[in-house]
Protein backbone atom coordinates (compact mmCIF):
# COMPACT_ATOMS: atom_id res chain seq x y z
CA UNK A 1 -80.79 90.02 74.23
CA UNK A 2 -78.76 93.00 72.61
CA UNK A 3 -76.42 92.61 69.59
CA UNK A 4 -73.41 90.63 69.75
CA UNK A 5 -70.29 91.82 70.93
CA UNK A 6 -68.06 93.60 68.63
CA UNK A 7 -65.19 91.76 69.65
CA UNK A 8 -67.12 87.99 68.86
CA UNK A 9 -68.78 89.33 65.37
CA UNK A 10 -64.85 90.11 64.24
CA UNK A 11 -63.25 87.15 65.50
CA UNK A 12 -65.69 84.35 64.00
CA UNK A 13 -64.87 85.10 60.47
CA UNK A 14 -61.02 84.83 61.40
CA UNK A 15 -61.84 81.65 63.13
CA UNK A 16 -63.92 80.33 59.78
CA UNK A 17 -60.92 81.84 57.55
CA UNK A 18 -58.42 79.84 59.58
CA UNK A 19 -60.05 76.97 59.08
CA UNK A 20 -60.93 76.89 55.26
CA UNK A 21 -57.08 78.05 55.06
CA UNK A 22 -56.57 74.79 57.45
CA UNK A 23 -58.96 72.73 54.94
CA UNK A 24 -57.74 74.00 51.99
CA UNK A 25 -53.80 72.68 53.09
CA UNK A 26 -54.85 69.45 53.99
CA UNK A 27 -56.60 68.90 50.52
CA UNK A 28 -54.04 69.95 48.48
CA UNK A 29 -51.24 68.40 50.36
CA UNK A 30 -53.28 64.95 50.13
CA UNK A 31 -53.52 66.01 46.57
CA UNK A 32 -50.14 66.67 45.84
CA UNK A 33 -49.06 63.17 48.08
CA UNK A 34 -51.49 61.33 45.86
CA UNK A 35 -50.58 62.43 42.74
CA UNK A 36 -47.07 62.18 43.32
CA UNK A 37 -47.50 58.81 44.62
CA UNK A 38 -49.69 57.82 41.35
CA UNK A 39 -46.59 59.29 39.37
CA UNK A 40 -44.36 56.78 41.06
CA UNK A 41 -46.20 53.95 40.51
CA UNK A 42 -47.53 54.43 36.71
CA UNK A 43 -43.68 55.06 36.17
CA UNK A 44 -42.73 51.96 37.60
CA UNK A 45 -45.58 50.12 35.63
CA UNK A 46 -44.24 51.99 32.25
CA UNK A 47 -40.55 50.74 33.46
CA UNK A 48 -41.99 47.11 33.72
CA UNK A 49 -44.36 47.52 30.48
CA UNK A 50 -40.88 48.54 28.53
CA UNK A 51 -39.32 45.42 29.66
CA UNK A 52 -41.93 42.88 29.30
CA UNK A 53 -43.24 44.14 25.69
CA UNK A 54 -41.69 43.36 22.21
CA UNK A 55 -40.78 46.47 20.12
CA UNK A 56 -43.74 47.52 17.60
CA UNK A 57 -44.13 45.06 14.81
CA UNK A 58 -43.70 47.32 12.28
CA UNK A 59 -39.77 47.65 13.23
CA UNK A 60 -39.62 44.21 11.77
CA UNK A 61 -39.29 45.94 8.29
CA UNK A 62 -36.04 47.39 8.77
CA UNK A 63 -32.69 45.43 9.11
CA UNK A 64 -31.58 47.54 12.51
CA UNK A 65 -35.42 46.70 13.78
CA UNK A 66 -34.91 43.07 13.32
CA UNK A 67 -32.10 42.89 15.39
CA UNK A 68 -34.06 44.83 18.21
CA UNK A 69 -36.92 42.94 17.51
CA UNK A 70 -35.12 39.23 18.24
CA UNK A 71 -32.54 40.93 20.67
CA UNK A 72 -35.74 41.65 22.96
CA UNK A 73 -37.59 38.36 22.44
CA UNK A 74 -34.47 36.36 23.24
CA UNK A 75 -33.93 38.58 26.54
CA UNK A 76 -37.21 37.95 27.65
CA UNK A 77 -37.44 34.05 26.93
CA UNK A 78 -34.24 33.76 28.90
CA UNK A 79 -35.59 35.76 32.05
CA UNK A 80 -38.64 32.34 31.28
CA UNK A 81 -36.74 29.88 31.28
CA UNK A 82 -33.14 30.11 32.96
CA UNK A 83 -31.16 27.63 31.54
CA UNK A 84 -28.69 27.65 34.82
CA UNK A 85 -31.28 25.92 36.57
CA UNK A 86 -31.63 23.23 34.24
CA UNK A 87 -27.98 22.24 34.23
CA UNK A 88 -26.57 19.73 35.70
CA UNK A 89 -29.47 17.70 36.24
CA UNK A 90 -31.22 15.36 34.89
CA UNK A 91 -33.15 15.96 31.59
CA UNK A 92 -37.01 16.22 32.73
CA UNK A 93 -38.73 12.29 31.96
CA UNK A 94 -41.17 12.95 29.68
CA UNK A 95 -41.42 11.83 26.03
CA UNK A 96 -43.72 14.88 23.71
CA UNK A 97 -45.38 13.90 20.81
CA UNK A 98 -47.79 15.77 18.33
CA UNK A 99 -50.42 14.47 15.71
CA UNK A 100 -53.61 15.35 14.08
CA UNK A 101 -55.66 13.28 16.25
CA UNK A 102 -55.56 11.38 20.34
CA UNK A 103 -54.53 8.06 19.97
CA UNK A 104 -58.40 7.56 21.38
CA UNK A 105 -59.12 8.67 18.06
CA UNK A 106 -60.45 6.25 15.70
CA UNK A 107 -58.65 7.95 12.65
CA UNK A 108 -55.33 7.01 14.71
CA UNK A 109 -52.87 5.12 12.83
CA UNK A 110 -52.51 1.88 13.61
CA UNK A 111 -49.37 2.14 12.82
CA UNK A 112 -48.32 4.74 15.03
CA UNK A 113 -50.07 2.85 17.57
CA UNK A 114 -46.89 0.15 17.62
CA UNK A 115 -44.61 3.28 17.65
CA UNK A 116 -45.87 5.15 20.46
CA UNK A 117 -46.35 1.68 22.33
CA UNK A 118 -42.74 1.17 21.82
CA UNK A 119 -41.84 4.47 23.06
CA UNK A 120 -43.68 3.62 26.31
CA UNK A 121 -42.40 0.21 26.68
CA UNK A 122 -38.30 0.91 26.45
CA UNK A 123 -39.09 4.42 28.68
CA UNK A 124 -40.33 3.10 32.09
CA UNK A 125 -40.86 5.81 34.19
CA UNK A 126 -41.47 8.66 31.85
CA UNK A 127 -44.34 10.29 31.35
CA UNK A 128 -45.69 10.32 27.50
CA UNK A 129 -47.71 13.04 25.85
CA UNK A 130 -49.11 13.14 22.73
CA UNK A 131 -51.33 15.94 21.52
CA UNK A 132 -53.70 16.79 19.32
CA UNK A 133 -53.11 20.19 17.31
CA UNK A 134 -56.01 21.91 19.53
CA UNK A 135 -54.07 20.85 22.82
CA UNK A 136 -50.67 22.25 21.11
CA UNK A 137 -51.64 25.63 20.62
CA UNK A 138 -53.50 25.77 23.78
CA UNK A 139 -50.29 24.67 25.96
CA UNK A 140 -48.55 27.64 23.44
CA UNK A 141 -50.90 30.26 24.92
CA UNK A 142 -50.36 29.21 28.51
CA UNK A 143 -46.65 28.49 28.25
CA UNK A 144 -46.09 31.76 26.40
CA UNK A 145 -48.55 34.09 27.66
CA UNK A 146 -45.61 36.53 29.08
CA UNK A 147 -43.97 36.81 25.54
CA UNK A 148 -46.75 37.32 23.34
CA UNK A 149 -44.98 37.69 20.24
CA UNK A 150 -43.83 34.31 20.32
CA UNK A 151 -47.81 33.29 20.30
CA UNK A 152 -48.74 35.65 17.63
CA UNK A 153 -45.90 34.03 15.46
CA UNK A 154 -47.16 30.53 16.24
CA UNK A 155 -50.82 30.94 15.29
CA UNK A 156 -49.83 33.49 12.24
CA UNK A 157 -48.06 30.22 10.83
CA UNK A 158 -49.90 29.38 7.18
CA UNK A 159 -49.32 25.38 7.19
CA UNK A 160 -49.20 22.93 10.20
CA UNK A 161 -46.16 21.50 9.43
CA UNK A 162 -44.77 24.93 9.73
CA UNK A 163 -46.77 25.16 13.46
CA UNK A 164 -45.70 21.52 14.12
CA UNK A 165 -41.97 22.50 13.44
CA UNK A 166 -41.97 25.39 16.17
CA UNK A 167 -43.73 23.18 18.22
CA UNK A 168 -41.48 20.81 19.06
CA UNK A 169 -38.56 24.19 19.83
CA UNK A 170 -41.10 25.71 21.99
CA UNK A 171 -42.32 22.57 24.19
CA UNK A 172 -38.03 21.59 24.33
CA UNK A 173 -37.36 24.82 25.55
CA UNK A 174 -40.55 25.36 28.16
CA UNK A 175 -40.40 22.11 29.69
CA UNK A 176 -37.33 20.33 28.51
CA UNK A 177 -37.43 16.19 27.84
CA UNK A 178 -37.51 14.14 24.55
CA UNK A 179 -39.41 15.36 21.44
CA UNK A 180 -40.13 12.62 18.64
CA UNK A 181 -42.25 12.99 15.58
CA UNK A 182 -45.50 10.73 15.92
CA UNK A 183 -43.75 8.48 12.57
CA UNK A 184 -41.21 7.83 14.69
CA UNK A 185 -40.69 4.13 17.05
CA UNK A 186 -37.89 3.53 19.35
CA UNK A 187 -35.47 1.40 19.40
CA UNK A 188 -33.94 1.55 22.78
CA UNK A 189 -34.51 2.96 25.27
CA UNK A 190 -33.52 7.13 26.12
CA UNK A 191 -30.67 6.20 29.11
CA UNK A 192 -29.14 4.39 26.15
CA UNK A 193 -28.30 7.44 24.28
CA UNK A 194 -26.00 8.48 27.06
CA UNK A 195 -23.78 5.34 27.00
CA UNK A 196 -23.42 5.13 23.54
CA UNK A 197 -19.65 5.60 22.64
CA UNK A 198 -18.25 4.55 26.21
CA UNK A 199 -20.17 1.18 26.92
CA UNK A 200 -17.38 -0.28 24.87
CA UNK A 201 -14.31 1.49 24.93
CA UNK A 202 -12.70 4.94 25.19
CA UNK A 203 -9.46 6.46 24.19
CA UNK A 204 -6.13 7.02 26.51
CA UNK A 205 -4.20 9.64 26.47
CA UNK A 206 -2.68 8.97 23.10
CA UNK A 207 -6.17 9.39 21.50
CA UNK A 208 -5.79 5.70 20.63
CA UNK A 209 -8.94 3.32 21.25
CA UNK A 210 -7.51 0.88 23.53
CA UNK A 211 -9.03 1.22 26.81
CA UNK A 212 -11.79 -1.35 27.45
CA UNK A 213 -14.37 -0.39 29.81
CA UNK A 214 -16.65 -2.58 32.20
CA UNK A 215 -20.37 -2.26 32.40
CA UNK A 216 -20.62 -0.45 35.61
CA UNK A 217 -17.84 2.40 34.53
CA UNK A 218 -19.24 2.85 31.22
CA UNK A 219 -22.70 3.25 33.31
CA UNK A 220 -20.34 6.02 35.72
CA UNK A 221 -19.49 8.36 32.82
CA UNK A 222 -22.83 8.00 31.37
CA UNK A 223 -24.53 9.21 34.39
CA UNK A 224 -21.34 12.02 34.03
CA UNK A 225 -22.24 12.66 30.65
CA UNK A 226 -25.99 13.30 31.30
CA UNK A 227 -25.42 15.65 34.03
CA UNK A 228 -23.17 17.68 32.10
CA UNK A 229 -25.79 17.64 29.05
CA UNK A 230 -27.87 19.62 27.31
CA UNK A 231 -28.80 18.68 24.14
CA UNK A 232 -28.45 15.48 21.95
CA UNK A 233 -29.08 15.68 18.57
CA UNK A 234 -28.25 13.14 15.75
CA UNK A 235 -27.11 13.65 12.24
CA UNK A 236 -29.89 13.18 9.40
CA UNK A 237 -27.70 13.23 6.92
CA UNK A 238 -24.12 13.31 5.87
CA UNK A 239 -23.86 13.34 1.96
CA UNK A 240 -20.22 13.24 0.81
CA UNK A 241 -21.13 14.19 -2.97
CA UNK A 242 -20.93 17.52 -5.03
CA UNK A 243 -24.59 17.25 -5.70
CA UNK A 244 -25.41 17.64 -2.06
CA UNK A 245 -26.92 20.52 -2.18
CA UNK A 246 -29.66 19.04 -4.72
CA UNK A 247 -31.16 16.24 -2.17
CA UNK A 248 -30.39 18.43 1.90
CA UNK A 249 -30.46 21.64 2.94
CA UNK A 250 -27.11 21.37 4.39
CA UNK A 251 -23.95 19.51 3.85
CA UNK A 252 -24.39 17.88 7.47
CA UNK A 253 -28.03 17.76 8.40
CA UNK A 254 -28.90 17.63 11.64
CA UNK A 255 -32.53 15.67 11.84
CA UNK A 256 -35.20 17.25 14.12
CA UNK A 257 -37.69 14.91 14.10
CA UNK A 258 -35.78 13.41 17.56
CA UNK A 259 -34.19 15.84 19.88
CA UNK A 260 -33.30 15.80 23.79
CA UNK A 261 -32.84 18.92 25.35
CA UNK A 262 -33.11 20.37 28.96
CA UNK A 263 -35.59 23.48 29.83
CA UNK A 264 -34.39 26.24 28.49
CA UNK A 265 -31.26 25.11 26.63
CA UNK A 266 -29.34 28.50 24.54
CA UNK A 267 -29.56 26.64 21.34
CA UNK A 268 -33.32 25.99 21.41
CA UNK A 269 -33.82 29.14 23.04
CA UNK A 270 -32.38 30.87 20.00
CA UNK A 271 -34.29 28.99 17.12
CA UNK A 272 -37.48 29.73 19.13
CA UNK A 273 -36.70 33.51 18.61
CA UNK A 274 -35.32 33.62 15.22
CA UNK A 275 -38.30 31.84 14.19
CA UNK A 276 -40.25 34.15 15.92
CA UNK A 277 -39.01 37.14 14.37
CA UNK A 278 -38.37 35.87 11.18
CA UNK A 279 -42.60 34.95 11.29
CA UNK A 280 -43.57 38.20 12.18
CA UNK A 281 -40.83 40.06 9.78
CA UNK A 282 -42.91 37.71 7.08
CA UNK A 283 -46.44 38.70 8.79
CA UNK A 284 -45.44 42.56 8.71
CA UNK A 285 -43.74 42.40 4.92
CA UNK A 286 -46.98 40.06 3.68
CA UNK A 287 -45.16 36.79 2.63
CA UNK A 288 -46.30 34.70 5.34
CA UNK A 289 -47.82 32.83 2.44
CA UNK A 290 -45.53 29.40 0.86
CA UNK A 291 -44.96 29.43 -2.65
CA UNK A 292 -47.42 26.54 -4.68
CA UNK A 293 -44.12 24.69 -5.86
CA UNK A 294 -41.35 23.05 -4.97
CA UNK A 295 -39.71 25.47 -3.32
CA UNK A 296 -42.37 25.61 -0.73
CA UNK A 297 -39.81 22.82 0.47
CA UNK A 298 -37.19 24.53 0.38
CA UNK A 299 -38.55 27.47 2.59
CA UNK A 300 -39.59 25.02 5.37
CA UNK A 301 -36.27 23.72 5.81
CA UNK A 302 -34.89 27.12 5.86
CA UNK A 303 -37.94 28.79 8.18
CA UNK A 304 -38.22 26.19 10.77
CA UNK A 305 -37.10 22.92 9.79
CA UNK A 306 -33.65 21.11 9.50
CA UNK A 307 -31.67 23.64 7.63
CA UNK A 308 -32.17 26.40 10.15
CA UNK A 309 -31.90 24.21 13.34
CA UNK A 310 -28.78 22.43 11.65
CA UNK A 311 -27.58 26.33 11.17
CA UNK A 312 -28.31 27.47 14.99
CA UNK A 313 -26.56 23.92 16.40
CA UNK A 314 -23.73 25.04 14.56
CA UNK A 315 -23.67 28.73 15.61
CA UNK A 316 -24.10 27.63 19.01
CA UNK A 317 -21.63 25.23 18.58
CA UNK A 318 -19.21 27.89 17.54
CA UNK A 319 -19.92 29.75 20.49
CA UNK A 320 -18.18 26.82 22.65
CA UNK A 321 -15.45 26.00 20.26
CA UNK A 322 -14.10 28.51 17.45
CA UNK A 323 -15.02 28.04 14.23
CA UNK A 324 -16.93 24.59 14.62
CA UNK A 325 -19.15 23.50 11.31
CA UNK A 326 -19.53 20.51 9.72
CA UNK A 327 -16.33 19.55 8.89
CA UNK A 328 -15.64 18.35 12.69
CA UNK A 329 -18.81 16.09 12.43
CA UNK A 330 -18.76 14.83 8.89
CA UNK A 331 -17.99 10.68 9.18
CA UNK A 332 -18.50 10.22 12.91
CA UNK A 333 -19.44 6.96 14.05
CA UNK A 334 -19.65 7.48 17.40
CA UNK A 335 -21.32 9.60 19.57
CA UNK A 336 -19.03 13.35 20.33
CA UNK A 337 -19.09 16.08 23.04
CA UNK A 338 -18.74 19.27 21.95
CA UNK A 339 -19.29 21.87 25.14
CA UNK A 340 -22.89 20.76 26.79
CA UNK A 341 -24.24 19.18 22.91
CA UNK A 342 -23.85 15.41 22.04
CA UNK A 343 -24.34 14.45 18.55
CA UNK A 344 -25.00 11.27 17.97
CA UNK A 345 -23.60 9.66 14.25
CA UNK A 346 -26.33 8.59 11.47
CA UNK A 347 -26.91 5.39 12.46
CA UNK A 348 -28.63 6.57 15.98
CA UNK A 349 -31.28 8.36 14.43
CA UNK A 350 -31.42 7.19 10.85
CA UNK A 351 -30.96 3.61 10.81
CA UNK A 352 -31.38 1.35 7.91
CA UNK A 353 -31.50 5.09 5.12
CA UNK A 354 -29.15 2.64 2.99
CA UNK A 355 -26.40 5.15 2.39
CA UNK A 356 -23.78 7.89 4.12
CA UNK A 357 -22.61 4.93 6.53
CA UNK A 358 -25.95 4.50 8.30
CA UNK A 359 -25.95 1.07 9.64
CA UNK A 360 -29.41 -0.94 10.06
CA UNK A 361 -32.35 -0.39 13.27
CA UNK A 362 -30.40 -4.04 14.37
CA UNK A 363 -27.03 -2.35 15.14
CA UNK A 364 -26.12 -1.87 18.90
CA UNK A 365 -26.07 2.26 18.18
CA UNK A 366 -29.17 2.52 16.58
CA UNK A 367 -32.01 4.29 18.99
CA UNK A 368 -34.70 5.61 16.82
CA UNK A 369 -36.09 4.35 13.52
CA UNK A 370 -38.27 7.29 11.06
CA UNK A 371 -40.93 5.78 9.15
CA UNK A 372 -40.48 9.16 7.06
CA UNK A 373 -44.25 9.55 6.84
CA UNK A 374 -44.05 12.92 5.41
CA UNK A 375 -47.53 13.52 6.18
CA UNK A 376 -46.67 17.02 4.79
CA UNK A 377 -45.41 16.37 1.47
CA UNK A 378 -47.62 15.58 -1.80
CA UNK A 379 -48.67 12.11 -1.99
CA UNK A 380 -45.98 11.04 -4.55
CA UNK A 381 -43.42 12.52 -2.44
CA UNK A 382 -43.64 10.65 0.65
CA UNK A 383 -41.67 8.15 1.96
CA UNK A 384 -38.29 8.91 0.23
CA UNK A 385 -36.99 11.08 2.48
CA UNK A 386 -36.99 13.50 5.48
């Protein structure tokens, strides 16, 4: 066999040039599609990262980061929880309640056992949880695992009462229903709270009380009323006496030991991320710690207990009506609307205190009695007040 043909020898390497050039195309254009499809998507991801993650911590320690910082919290926990979905329906049947220990504990009150059973008994057809502090955080983790700042506030809390506080805001606002402190026993029953101040009569046009109203209408704008409400608080205290200020942490107190709110109401919403940027802003600056003194008091009311929920009520009240503070609730004794918010007068929620026009746990318009355990307090300070 002689040598191969000119003509073959020259066109093979043409052939095998062709087709590296041919090679060579494919792999970078399946490179270049790749990597420009990898751009897309890690810039999507860094789009949805942006959204879904709080700004750094460390912004907490200016005043223009603080803004940012709650601003992005509170957008956040409403994408969570959409109050429009809530509204208009019927406040979710389930009674939350927080303590130390299970009532299958042996260290259980006894006590509290009456409460809770009286709770149960007046509240057919709700469901009633009580949790330990173990249980509590875990449902924080799972209900909050999508705003994670909110968990890192919770658990950087340094007292339980501070923890048990935000609590009660953050179960409210992910699930809706009743919250009651453990040292708390009812009265009457929850649909009750919805007829007080039309079971007996109303006003006419005039604004005078003279329209009497029959059991089955009052139970027609009660039904009215829940549907169109969000919240019911009560007043804690009402103290019409220049030394106010010495004895409450606000001229009208709003208690927070009982509250009824639907998932995801704006008011509870907004507490939940003040307090959880007010935490971290404390966590950041290093005075998470409570002063060893009386005014360690004084900063619970104000951090997450009934001077700053009394203070957000109010600002959300303002939202719905102008300029609305405590001087249109001061002496109620009945129950007002105000926007998608009942308040309920002293006597509902602080029976038998003795002063500021609270009538006793027998009156018709009393629903909740406070033992005022005060588990929280120094021994010599319990049981004489909120």
């Amino acid at each position: 066999m002689g040598p191969p043909s000119p003509t073959k020898f020259k066109r093979t390497p043409i052939l095998v040039a062709l087709g590296v050039v041919c090679l060579l195309y494919l792999l970078l254009h399946s490179a270049s599609s790749s990597a420009s499809t990898a751009y897309s998507i890690s810039s999507s991801s860094l789009r949805t990262a942006s959204q879904n993650a709080p700004p750094p911590i460390d912004d907490l320690k200016s005043e223009t980061g603080i803004v940012t910082f709650q601003l992005s919290t509170t957008r956040r926990l409403q994408r969570l929880f959409p109050y429009e979905l809530a509204l208009h329906k019927k406040y979710p049947r389930t009674i939350w309640q927080t303590w130390k220990y299970t009532p299958s504990d042996k260290r259980f009150s006894s006590k509290f056992h009456r409460a809770i059973e009286a709770w149960t008994q007046l509240n057919d057809g709700f469901t009633h949880e009580i949790l330990d502090d173990d249980t509590a955080g875990n449902l924080v983790r799972q209900l909050y695992a999508s705003v994670p700042e909110v968990v890192e506030a919770y658990f950087a809390m340094p007292k339980p009462i501070l923890r048990a506080d935000f609590f009660r805001y953050l179960i409210l606002l992910a699930r809706g229903g009743v919250y009651s402190d453990i040292d708390t026993t009812a009265l009457k029953g929850v649909a009750k709270w919805f007829s007080y101040g039309v079971s007996d009569i109303v006003k006419d046009e005039k604004g005078d009380d003279t329209i009497t109203l029959t059991d089955e209408r009052a139970a027609e704008i009660a039904r009215t009323i829940e549907s169109d409400t969000g919240l019911v608080v009560g007043i804690e205290a009402d103290p019409d006496r220049p030394d106010w200020h010495d004895w409450y942490a606000r001229r009208v107190q709003f208690c927070q030991w009982t509250i009824l709110a639907k998932r995801g109401h704006p008011a509870v919403l907004r507490i939940v991320s003040h307090i959880t940027t007010e935490t971290l802003r404390r966590k950041v600056t290093d005075t998470l710690d409570l002063p060893k003194s009386k005014d360690a008091g004084s900063q619970i009311m104000n951090w997450t207990g009934p001077g700053i929920w009394t203070d957000t009520i109010f600002e959300y009240l303002s939202d719905i009506q102008v300029d609305t503070d405590w001087h249109n609730v001061t002496g109620i004794s009945r129950g007002k609307v105000i926007g998608d918010v009942v308040i309920l007068p002293i006597t509902s929620f602080s029976p038998g205190v003795g002063t500021m026009g609270a009538n006793g746990p027998e009156h018709p318009h009393a629903f909740v009695y406070h033992i005022f355990e005060g588990s929280w307090k120094p021994a010599n300070e319990r049981n004489i007040g909120g």
